[in-house]
Protein backbone atom coordinates (compact mmCIF):
# COMPACT_ATOMS: atom_id res chain seq x y z
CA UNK A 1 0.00 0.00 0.00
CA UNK A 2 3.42 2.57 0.02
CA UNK A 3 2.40 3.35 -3.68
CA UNK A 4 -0.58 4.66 -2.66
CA UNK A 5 -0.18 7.12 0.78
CA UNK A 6 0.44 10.01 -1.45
CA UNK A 7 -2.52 9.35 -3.48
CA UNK A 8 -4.19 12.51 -1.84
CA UNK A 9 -7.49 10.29 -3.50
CA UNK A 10 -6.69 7.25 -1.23
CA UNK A 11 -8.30 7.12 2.24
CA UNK A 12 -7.90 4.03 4.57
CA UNK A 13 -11.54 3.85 4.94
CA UNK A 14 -11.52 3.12 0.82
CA UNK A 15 -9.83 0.23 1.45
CA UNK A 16 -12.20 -2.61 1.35
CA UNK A 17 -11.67 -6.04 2.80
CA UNK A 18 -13.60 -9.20 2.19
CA UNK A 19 -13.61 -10.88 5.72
CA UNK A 20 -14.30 -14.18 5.23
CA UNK A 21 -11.52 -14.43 2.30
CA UNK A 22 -8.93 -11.88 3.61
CA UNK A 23 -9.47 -9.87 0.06
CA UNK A 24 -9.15 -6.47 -0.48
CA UNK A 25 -10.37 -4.24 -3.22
CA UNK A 26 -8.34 -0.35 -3.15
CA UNK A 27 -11.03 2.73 -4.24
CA UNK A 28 -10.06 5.15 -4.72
CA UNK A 29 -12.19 9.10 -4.72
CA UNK A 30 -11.93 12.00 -6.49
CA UNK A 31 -14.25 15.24 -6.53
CA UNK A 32 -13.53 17.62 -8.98
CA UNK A 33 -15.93 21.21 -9.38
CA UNK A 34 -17.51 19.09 -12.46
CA UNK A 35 -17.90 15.75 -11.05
CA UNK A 36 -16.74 12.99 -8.95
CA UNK A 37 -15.64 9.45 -9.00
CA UNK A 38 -14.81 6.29 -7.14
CA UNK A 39 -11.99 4.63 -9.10
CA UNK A 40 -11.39 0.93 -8.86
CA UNK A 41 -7.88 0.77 -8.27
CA UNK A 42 -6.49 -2.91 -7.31
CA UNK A 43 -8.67 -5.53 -6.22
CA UNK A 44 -6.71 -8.73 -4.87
CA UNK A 45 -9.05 -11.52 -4.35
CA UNK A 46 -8.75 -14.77 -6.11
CA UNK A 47 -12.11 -16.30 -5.42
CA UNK A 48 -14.61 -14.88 -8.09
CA UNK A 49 -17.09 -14.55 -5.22
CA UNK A 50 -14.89 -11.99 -3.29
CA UNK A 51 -13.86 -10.18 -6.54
CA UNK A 52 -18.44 -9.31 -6.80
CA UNK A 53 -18.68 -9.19 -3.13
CA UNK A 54 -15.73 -6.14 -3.41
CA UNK A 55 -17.15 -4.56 -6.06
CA UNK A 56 -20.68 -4.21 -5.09
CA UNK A 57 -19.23 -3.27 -1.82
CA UNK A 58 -17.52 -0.41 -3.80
CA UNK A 59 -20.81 0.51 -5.49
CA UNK A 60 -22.57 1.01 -2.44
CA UNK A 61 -19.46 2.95 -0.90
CA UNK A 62 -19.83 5.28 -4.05
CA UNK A 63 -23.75 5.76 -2.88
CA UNK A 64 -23.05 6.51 0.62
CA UNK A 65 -20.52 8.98 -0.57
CA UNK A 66 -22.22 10.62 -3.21
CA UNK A 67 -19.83 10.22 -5.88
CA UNK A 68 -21.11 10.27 -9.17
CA UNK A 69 -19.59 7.22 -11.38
CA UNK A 70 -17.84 4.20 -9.95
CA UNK A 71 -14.91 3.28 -12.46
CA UNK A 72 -12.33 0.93 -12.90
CA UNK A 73 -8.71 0.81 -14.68
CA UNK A 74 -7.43 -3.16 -14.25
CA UNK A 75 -5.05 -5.78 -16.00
CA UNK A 76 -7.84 -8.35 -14.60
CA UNK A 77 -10.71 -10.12 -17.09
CA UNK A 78 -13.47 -7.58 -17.12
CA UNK A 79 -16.03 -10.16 -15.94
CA UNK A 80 -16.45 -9.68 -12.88
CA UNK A 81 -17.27 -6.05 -13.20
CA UNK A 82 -19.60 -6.25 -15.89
CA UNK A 83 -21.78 -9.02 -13.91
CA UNK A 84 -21.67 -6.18 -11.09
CA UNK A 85 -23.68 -3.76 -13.51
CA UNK A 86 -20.29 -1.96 -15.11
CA UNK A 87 -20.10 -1.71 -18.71
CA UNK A 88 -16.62 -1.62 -20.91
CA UNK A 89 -16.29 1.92 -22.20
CA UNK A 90 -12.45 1.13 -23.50
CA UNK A 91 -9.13 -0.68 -23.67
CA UNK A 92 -5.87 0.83 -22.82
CA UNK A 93 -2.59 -0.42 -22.91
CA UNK A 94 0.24 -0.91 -20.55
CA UNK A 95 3.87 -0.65 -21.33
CA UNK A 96 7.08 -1.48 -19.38
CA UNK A 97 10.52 -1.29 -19.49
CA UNK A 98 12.47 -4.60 -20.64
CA UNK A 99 12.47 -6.61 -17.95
CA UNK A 100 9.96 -5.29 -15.94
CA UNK A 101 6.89 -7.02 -15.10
């Protein structure tokens, strides 16, 4: 979690955790004068169960908050977060240097 205590979006309390499997799902939120989001950093959670259980968690986080949209940037099969109600609105690529992973 290092990468993220600068993140002025990331607050501890946006750090979900799935009890009964020990997984966690990272949101992070972000108001801006025009809108505001709850962005679906890292989930870690190898049990498909946990992965919905995190994400509708997140949804309903993003109610309680107020936050407009709910989004999500991941390496991970989109499947999961379209059977939670998200739709795929694009594909971006990742690059590294050589021998990174």
């Amino acid at each position: 979690m290092r990468r993220w205590q600068d993140d002025a979006r990331f607050r501890p309390g946006n750090l979900l955790l799935d009890t009964s499997t020990g997984s966690l799902l990272l949101a992070l939120a972000q108001r801006t004068d025009v809108s505001s989001e709850l962005l679906l950093a890292e989930v870690w959670a190898a049990d498909v169960g946990a992965r919905r259980r995190l994400i509708t968690a997140a949804h309903t986080m993003a109610a309680e908050q107020q936050l407009d949209t709910v989004r999500a940037v991941t390496r991970q099969e989109p499947a999961d977060f379209v059977a939670c109600g998200m739709h795929i609105t694009g594909r971006c690529s990742t690059f590294t240097l050589p021998g990174e992973r």
